[in-house]
C-alpha atoms as a PDB file:
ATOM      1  CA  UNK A   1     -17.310  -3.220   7.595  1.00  0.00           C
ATOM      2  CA  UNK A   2     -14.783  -5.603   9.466  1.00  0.00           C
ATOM      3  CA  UNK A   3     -15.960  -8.840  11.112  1.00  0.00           C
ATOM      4  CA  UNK A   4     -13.884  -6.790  14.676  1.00  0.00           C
ATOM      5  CA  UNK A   5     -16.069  -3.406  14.759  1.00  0.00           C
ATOM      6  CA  UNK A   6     -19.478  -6.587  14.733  1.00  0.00           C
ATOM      7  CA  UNK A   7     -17.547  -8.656  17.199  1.00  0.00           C
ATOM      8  CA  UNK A   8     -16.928  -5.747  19.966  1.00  0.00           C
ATOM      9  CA  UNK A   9     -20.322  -4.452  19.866  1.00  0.00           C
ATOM     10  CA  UNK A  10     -19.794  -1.120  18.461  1.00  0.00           C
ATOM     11  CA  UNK A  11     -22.033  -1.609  15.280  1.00  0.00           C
ATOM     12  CA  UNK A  12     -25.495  -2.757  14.821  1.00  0.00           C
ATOM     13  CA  UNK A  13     -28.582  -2.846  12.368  1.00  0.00           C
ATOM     14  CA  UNK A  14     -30.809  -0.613  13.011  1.00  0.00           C
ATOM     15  CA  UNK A  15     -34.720  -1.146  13.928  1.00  0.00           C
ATOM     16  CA  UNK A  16     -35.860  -1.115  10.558  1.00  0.00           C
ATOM     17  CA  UNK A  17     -35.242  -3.304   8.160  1.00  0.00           C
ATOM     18  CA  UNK A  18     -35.330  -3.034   4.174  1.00  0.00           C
ATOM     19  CA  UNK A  19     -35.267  -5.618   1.116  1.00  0.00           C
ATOM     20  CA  UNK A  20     -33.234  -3.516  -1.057  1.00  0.00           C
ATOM     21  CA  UNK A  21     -31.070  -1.286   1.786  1.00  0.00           C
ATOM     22  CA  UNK A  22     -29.157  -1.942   4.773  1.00  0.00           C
ATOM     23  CA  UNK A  23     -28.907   0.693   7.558  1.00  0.00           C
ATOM     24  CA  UNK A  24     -26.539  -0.037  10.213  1.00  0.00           C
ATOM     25  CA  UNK A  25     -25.669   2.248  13.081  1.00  0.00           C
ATOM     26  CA  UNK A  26     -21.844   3.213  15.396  1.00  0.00           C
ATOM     27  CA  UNK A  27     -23.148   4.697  18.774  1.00  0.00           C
ATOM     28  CA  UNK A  28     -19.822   5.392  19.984  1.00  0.00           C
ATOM     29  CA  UNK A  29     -18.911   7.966  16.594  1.00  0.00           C
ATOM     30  CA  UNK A  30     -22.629   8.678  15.937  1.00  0.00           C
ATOM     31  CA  UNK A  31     -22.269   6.963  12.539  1.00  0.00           C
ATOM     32  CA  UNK A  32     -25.049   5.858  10.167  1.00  0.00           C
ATOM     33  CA  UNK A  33     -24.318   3.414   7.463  1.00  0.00           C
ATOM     34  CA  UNK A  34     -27.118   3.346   4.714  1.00  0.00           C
ATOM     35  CA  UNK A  35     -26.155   0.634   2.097  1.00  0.00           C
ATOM     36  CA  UNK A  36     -27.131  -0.123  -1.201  1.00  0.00           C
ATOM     37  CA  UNK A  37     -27.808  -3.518  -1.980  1.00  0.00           C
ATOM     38  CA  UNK A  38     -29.653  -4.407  -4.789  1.00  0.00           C
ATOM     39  CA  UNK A  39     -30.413  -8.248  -5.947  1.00  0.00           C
ATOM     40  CA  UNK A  40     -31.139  -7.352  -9.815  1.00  0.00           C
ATOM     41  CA  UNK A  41     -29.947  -3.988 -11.287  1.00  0.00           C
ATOM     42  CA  UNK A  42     -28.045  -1.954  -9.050  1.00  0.00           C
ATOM     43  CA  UNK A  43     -29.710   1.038 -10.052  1.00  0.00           C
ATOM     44  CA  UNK A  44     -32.444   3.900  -9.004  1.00  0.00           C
ATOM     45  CA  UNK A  45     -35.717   1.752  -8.989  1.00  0.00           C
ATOM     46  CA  UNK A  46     -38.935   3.056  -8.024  1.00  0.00           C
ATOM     47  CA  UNK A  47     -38.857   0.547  -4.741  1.00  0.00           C
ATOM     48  CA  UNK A  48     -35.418   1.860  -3.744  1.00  0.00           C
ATOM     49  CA  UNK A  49     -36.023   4.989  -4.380  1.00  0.00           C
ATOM     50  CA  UNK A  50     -39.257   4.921  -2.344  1.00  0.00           C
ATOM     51  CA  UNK A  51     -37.473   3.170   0.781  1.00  0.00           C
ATOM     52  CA  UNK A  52     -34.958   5.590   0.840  1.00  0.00           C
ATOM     53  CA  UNK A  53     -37.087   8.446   0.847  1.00  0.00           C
ATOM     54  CA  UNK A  54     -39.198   6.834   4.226  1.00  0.00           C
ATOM     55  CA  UNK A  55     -35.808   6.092   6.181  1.00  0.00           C
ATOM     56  CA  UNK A  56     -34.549   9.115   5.581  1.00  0.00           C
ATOM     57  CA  UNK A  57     -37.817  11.462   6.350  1.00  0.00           C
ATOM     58  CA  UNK A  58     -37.998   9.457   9.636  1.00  0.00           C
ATOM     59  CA  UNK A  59     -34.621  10.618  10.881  1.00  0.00           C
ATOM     60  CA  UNK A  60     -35.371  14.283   9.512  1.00  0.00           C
ATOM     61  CA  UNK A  61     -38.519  14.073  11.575  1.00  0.00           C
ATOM     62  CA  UNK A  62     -36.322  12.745  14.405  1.00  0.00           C
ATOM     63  CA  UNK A  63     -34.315  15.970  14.523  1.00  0.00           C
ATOM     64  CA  UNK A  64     -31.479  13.910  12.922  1.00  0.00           C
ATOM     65  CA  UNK A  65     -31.678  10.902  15.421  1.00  0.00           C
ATOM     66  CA  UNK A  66     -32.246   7.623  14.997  1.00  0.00           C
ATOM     67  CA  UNK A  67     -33.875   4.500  16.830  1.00  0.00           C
ATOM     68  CA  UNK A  68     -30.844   2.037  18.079  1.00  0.00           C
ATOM     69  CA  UNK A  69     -31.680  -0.585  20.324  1.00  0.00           C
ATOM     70  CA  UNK A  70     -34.830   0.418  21.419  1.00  0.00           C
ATOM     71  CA  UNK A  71     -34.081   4.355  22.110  1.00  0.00           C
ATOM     72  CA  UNK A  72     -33.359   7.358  19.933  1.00  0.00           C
ATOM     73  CA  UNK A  73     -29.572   8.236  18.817  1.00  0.00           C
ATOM     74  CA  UNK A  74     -27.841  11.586  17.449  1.00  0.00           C
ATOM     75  CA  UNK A  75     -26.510  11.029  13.627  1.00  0.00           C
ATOM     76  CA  UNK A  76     -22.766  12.172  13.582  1.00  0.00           C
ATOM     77  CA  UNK A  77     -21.887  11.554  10.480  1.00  0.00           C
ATOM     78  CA  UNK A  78     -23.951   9.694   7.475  1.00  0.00           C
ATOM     79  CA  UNK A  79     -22.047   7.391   5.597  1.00  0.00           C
ATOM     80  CA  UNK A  80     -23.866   6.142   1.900  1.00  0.00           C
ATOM     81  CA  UNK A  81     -21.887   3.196   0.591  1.00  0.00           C
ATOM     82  CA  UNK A  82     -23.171  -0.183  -1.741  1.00  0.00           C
ATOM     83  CA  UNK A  83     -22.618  -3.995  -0.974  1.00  0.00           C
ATOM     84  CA  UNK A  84     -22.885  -4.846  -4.586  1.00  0.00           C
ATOM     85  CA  UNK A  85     -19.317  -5.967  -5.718  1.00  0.00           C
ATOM     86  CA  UNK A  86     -17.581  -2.968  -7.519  1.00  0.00           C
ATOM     87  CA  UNK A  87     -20.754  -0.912  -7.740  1.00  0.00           C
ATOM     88  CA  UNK A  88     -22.203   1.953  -5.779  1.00  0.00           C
ATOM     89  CA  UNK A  89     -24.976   2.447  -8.356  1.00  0.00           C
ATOM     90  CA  UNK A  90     -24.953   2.172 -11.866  1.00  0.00           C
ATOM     91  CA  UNK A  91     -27.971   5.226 -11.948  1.00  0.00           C
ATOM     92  CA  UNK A  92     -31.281   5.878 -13.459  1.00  0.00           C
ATOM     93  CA  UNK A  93     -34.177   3.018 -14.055  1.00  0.00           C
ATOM     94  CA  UNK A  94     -32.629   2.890 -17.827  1.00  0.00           C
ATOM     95  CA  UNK A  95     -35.552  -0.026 -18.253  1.00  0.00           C
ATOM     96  CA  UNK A  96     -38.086   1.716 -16.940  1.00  0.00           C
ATOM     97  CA  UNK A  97     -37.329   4.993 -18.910  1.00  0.00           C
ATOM     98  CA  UNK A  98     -37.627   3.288 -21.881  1.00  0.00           C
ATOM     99  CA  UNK A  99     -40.915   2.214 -21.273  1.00  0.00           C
ATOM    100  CA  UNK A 100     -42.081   5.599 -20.371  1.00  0.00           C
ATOM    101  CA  UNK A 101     -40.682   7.727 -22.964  1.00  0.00           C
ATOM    102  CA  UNK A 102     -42.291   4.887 -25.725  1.00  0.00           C
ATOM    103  CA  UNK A 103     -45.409   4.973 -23.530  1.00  0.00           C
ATOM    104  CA  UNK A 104     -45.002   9.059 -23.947  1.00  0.00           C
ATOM    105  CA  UNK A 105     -45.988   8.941 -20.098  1.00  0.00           C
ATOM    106  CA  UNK A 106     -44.540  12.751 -19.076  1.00  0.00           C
ATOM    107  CA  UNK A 107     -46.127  12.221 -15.529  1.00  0.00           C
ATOM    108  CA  UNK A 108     -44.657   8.709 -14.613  1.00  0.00           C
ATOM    109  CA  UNK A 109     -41.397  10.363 -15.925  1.00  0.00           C
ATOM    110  CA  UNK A 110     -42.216  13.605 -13.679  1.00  0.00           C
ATOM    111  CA  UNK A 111     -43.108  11.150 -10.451  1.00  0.00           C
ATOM    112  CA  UNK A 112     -39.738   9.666 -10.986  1.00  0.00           C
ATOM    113  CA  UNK A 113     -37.824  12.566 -11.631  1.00  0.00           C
ATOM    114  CA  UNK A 114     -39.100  14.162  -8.016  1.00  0.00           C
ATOM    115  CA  UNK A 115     -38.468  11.033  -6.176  1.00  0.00           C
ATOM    116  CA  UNK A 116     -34.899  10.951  -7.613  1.00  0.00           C
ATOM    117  CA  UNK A 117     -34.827  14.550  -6.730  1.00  0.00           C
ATOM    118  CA  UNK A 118     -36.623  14.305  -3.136  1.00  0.00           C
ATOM    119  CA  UNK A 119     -33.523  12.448  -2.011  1.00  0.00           C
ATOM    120  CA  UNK A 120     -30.623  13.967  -3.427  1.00  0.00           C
ATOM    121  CA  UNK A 121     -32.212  17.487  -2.005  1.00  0.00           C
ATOM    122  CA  UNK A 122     -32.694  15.856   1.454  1.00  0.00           C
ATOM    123  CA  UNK A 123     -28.825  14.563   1.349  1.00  0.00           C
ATOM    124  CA  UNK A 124     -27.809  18.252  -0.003  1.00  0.00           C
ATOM    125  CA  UNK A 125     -29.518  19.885   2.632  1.00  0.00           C
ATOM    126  CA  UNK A 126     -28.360  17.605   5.442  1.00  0.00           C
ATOM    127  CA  UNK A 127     -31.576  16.296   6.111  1.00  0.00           C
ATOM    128  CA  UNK A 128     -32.766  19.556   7.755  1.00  0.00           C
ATOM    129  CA  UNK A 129     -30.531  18.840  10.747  1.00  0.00           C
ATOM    130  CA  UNK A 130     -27.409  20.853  10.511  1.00  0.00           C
ATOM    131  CA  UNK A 131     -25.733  18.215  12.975  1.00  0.00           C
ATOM    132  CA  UNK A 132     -25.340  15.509  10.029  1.00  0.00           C
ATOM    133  CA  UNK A 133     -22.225  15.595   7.685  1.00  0.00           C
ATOM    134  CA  UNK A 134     -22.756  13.374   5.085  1.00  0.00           C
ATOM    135  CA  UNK A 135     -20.146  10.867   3.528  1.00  0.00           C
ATOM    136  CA  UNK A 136     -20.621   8.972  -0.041  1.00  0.00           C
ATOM    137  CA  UNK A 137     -18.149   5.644  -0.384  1.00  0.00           C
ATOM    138  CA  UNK A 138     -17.796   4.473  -3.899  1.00  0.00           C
ATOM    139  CA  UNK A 139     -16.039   1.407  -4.315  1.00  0.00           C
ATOM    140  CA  UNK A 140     -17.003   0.556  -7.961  1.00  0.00           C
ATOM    141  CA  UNK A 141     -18.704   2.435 -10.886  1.00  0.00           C
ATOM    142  CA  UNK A 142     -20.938   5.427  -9.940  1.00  0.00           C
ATOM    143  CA  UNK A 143     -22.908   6.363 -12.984  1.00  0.00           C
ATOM    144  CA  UNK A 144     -25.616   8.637 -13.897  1.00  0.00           C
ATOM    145  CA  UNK A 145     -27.804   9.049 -11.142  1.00  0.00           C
ATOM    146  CA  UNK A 146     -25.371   6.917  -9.026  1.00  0.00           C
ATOM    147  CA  UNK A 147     -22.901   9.575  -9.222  1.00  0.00           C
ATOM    148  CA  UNK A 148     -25.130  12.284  -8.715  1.00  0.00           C
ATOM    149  CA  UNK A 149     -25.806  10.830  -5.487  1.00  0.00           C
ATOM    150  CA  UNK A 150     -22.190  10.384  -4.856  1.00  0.00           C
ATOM    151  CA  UNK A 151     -21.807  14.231  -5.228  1.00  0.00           C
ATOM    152  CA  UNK A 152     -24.643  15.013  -2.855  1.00  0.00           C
ATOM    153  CA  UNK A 153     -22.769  14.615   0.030  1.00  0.00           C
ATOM    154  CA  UNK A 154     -20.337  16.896   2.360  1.00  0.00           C
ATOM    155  CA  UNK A 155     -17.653  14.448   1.308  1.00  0.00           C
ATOM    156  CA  UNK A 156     -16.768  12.166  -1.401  1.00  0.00           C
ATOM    157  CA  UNK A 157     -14.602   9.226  -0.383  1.00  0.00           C
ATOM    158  CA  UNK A 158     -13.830   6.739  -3.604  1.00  0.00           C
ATOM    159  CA  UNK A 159     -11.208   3.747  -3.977  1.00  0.00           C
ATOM    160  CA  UNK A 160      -8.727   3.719  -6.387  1.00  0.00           C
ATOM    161  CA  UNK A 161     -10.300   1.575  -8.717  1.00  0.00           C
ATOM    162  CA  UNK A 162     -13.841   3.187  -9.042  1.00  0.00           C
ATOM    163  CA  UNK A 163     -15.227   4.933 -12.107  1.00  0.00           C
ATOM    164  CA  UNK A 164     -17.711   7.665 -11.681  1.00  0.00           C
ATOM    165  CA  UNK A 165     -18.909   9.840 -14.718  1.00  0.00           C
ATOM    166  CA  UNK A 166     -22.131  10.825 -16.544  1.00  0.00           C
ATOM    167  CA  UNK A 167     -22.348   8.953 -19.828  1.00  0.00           C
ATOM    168  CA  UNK A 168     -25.998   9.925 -20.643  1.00  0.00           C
ATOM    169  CA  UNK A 169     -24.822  12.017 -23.452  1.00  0.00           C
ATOM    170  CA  UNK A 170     -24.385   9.023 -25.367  1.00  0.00           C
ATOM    171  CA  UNK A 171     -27.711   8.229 -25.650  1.00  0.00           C
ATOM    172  CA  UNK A 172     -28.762  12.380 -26.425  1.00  0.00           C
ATOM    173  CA  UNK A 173     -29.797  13.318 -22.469  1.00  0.00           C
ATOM    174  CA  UNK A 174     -28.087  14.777 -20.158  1.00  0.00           C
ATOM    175  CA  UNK A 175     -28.209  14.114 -16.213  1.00  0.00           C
ATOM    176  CA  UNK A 176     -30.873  15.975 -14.580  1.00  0.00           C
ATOM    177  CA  UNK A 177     -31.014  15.158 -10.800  1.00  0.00           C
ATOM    178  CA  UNK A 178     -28.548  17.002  -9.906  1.00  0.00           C
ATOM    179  CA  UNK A 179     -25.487  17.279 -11.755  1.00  0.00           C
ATOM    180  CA  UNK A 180     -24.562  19.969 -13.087  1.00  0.00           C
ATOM    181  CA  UNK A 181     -25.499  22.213 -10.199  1.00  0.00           C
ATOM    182  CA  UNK A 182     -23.403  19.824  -7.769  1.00  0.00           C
ATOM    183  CA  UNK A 183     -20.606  19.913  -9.977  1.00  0.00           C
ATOM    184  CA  UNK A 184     -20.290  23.546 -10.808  1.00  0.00           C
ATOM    185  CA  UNK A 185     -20.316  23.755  -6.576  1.00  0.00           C
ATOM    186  CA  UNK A 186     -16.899  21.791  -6.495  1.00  0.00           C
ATOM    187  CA  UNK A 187     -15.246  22.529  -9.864  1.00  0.00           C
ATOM    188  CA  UNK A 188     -17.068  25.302 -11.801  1.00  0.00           C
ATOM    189  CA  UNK A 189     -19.656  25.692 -14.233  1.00  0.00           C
ATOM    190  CA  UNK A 190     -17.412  25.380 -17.281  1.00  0.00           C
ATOM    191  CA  UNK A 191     -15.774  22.133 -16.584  1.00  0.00           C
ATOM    192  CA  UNK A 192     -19.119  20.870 -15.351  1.00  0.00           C
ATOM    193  CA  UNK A 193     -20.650  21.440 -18.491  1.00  0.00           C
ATOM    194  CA  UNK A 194     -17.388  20.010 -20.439  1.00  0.00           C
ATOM    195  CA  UNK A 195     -17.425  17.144 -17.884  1.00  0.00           C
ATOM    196  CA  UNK A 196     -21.128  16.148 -18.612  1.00  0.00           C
ATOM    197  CA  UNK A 197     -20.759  16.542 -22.035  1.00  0.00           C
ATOM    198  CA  UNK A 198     -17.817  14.585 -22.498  1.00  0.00           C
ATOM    199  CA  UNK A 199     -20.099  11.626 -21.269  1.00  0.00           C
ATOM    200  CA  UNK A 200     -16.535  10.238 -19.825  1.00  0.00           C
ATOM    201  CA  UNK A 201     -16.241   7.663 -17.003  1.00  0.00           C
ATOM    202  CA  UNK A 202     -13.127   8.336 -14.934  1.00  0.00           C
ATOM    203  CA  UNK A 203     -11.299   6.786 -12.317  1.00  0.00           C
ATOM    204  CA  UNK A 204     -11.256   7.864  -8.946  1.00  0.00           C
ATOM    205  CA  UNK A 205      -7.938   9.024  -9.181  1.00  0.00           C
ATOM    206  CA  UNK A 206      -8.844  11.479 -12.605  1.00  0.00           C
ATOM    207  CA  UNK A 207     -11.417  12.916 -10.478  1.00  0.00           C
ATOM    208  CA  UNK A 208      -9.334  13.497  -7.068  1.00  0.00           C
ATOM    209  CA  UNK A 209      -7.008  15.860  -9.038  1.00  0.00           C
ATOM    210  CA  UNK A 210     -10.194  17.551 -10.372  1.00  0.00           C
ATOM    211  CA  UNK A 211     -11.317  18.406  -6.851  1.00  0.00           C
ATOM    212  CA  UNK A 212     -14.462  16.280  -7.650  1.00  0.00           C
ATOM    213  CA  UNK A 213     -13.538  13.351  -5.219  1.00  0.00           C
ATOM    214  CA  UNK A 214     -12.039  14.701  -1.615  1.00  0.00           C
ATOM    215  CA  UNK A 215     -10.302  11.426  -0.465  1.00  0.00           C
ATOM    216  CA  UNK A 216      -8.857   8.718  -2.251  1.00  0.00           C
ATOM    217  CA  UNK A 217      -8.461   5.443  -0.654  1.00  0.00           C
ATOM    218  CA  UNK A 218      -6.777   2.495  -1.767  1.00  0.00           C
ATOM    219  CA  UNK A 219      -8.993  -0.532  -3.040  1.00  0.00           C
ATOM    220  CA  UNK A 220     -10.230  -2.234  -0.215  1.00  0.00           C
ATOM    221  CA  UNK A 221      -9.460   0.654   2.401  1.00  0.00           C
ATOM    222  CA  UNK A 222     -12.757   2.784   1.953  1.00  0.00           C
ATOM    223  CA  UNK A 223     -14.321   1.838   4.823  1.00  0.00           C
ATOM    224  CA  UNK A 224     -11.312   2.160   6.752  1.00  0.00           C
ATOM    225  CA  UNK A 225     -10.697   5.765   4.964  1.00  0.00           C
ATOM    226  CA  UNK A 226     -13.510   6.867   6.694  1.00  0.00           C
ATOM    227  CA  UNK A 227     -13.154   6.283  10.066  1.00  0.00           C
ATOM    228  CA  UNK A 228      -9.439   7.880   9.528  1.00  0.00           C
ATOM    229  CA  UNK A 229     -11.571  10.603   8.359  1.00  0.00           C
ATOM    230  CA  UNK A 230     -13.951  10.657  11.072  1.00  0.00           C
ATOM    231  CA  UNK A 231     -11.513  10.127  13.653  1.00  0.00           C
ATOM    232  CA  UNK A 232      -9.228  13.322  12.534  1.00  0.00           C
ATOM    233  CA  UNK A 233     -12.292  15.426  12.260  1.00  0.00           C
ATOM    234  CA  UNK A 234     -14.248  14.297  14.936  1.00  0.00           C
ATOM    235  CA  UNK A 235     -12.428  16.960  17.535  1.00  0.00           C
ATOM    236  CA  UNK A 236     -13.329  19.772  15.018  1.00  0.00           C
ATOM    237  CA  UNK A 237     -16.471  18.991  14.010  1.00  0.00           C
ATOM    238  CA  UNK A 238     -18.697  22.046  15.057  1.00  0.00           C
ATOM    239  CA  UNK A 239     -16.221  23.978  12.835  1.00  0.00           C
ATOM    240  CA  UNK A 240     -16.454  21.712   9.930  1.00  0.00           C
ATOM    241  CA  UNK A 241     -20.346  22.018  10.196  1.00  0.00           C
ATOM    242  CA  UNK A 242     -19.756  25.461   9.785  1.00  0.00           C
ATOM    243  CA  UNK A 243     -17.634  25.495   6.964  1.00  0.00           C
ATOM    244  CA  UNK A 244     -20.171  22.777   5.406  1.00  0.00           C
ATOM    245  CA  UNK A 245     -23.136  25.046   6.038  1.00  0.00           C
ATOM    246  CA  UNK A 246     -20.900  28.069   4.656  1.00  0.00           C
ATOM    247  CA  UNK A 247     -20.642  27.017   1.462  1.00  0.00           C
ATOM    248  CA  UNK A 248     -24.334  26.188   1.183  1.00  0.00           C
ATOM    249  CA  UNK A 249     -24.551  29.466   1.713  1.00  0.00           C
ATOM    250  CA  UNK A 250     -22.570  30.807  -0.905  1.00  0.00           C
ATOM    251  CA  UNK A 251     -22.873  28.307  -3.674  1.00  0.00           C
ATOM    252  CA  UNK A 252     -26.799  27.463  -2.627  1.00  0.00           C
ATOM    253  CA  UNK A 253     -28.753  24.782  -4.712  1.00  0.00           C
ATOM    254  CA  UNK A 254     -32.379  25.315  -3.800  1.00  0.00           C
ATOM    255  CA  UNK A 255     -34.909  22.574  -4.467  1.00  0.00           C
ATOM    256  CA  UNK A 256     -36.650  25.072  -7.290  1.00  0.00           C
ATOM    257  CA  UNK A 257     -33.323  25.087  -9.247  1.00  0.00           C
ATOM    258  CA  UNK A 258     -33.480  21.174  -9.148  1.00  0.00           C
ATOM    259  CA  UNK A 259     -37.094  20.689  -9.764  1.00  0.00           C
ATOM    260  CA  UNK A 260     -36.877  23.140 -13.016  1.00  0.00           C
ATOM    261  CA  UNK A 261     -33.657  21.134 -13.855  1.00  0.00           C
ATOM    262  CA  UNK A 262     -35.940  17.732 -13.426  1.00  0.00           C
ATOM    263  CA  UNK A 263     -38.589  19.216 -15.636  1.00  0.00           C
ATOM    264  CA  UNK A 264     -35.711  19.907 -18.549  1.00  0.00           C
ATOM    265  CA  UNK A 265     -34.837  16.613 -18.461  1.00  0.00           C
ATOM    266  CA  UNK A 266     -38.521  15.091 -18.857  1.00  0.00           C
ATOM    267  CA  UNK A 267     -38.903  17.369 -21.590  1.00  0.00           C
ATOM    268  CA  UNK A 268     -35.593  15.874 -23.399  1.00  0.00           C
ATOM    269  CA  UNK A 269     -36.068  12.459 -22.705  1.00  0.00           C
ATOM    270  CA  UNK A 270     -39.510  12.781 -24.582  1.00  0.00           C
ATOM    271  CA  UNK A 271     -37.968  14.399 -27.316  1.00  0.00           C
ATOM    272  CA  UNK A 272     -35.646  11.338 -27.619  1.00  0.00           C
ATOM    273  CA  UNK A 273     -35.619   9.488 -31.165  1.00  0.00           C
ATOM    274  CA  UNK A 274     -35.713   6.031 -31.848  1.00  0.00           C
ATOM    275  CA  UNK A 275     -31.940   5.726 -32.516  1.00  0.00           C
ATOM    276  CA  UNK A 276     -31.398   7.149 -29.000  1.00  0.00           C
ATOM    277  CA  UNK A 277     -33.405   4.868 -27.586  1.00  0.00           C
ATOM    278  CA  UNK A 278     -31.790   2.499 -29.106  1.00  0.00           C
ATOM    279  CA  UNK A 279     -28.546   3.013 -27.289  1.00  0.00           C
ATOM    280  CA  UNK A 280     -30.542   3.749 -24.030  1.00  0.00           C
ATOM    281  CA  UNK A 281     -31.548  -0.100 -24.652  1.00  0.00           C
ATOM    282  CA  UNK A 282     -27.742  -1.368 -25.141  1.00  0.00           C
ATOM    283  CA  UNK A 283     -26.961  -0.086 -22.046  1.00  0.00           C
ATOM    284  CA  UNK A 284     -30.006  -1.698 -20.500  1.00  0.00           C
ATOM    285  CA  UNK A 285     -28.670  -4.801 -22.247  1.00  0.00           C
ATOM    286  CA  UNK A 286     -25.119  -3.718 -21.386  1.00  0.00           C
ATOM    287  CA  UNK A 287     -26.228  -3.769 -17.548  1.00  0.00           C
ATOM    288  CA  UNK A 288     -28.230  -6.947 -17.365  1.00  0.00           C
ATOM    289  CA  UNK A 289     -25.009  -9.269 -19.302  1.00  0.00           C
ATOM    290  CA  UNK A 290     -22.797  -7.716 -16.352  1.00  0.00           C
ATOM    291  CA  UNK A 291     -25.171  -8.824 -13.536  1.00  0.00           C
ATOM    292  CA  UNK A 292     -25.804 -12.422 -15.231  1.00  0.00           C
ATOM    293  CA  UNK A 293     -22.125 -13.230 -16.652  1.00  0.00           C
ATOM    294  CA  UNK A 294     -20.124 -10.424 -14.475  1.00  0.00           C
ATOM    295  CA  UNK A 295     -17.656 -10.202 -17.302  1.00  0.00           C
ATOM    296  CA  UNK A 296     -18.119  -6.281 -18.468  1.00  0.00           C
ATOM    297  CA  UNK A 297     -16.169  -4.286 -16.855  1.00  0.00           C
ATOM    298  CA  UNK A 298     -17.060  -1.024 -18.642  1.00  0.00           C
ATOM    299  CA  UNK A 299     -20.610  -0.933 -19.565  1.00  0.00           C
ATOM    300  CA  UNK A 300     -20.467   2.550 -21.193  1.00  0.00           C
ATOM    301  CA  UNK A 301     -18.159   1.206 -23.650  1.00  0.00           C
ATOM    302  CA  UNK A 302     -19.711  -2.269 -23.917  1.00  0.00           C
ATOM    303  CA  UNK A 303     -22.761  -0.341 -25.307  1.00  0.00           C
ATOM    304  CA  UNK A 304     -20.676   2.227 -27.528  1.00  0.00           C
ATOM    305  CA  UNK A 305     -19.296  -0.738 -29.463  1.00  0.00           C
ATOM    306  CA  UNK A 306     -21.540  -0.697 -32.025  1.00  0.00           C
ATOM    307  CA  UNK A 307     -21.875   3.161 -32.270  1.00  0.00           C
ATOM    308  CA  UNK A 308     -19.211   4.636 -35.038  1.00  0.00           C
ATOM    309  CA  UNK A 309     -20.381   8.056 -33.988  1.00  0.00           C
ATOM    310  CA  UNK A 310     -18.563   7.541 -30.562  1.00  0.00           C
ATOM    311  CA  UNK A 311     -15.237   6.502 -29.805  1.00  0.00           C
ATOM    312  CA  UNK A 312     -15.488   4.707 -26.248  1.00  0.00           C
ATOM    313  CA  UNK A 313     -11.673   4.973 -25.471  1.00  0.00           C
ATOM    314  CA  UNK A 314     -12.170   8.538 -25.290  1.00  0.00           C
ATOM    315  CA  UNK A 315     -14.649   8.351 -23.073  1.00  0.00           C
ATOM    316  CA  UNK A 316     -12.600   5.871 -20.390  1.00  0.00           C
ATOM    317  CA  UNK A 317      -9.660   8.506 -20.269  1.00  0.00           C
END
């Protein structure tokens, strides 16, 4: 956010702080920023995970309020964004899955697949308090898990230049925290299965015409997207909290669906073979040469490059 929104007082951090996340707070809209900001892998790890889960059962428990300067506010609207350049989150402990499945540790994949699951439910379900409309800002790639979370909220606000998609087919597993019931809620159950499938990464601008993303904002302009989008809803927002609650009601996604969903995917990732986990390892590898060298601008494809069965082009369109 701008160096003028610090400078006039109406933004703040709030009481709490975190190594891994940033939660800042707008008393005069009633917006909470939560941002991601990771110092190795900007993806789902167990401490992230964990942190997230305690900030956001404190402001459930606070009836959707949080503590500003020394006193409890009401949560407007709840904005999750990233501070790591040109990524919101690049998904799943891919590292730490490896270890498991080889390990053939079905519980340690179970615990992570319900904390993964513990949070996007909470975000889905607005935290319990039907005052909170939820925002995602993506600004860079949103992958796997990262766009799972993306799709968790009321609205989806990307830049031009982001990427979101689901590329776990390419190493034989499909996304499981989420996905495909989030999808088929925006676009249908067809093209979410076709879309997950596909394993493509898209831009922002692919996905806007699909009805997946809701606003598209020009690179650099997210943050400024959504206080236009506040602002113009602001006056309306008891009946866009209705229409928001509405369609939970007819397009529900219950926690059971997600935790039988979670369980699917433990069982497939320990059916994984060893060539699958060896592409689950060049994305690892993929990952860790674009947070040391910051070259690789498509992991997906960086780690399809040596895979004749795929064609990675395909999956960038």
């Amino acid at each position: 956010m701008s160096n003028m929104f610090e400078a006039v007082g109406l933004r703040a951090p709030c009481a709490r702080r975190y190594t891994e996340l940033e939660y800042e707070f707008e008393p005069v809209s009633g917006t909470l920023w939560g941002f991601m900001k990771q110092r190795g892998n900007a993806c789902f790890n167990l401490g992230i995970l964990k942190d997230i889960r305690d900030h956001d059962e404190a402001l459930a428990a606070n009836g959707g309020c949080v503590d500003f300067e020394g006193s409890l506010h009401r949560v407007n609207w709840y904005v999750a964004a990233s501070r790591v350049p040109k990524v919101f989150n690049l998904g799943g402990d891919l590292a730490l899955f490896l270890l498991l499945i080889k390990a053939r540790d079905r519980d340690a994949l179970a615990h992570y697949a319900r904390l993964c699951i513990d949070n996007v439910y909470a975000r889905i379900s607005n935290y319990g308090c039907p005052s909170v409309t939820t925002i995602s800002l993506v600004q860079g790639d949103a992958l796997g898990g990262g766009f799972e979370t993306a799709l968790s909220s009321d609205v989806l606000i990307a830049e031009e230049s982001a990427h979101l998609g689901l590329p776990e087919i390419i190493f034989n597993l499909f996304p499981g925290m989420g996905a495909f019931s989030l999808l088929a809620r925006r676009i249908g159950m067809r093209a979410a299965e076709d879309l997950i499938l596909s394993g493509r990464v898209l831009p922002a601008a692919k996905l806007h015409e699909m009805g997946v993303v809701d606003v598209l904002a020009r690179d650099g302009e997210g943050e400024a997207a959504v206080r236009d989008w506040i602002a113009a809803n602001g006056k309306r927002r008891n009946g866009l909290q209705g229409v928001m609650r509405s369609r939970q009601h007819v397009f529900p996604i219950t926690r059971a669906e997600l935790d039988a969903i979670g369980d699917t995917w433990v069982d497939c990732a320990l059916r994984l073979e060893d060539r699958d986990l060896r592409m689950m390892g060049r994305v690892v590898r993929a990952q860790m040469r674009r947070l040391e060298e910051g070259g690789i601008t498509d992991i997906a494809a960086e780690a399809l490059a040596a895979a004749p069965q795929f064609t990675p082009a395909k999956l960038m369109q």
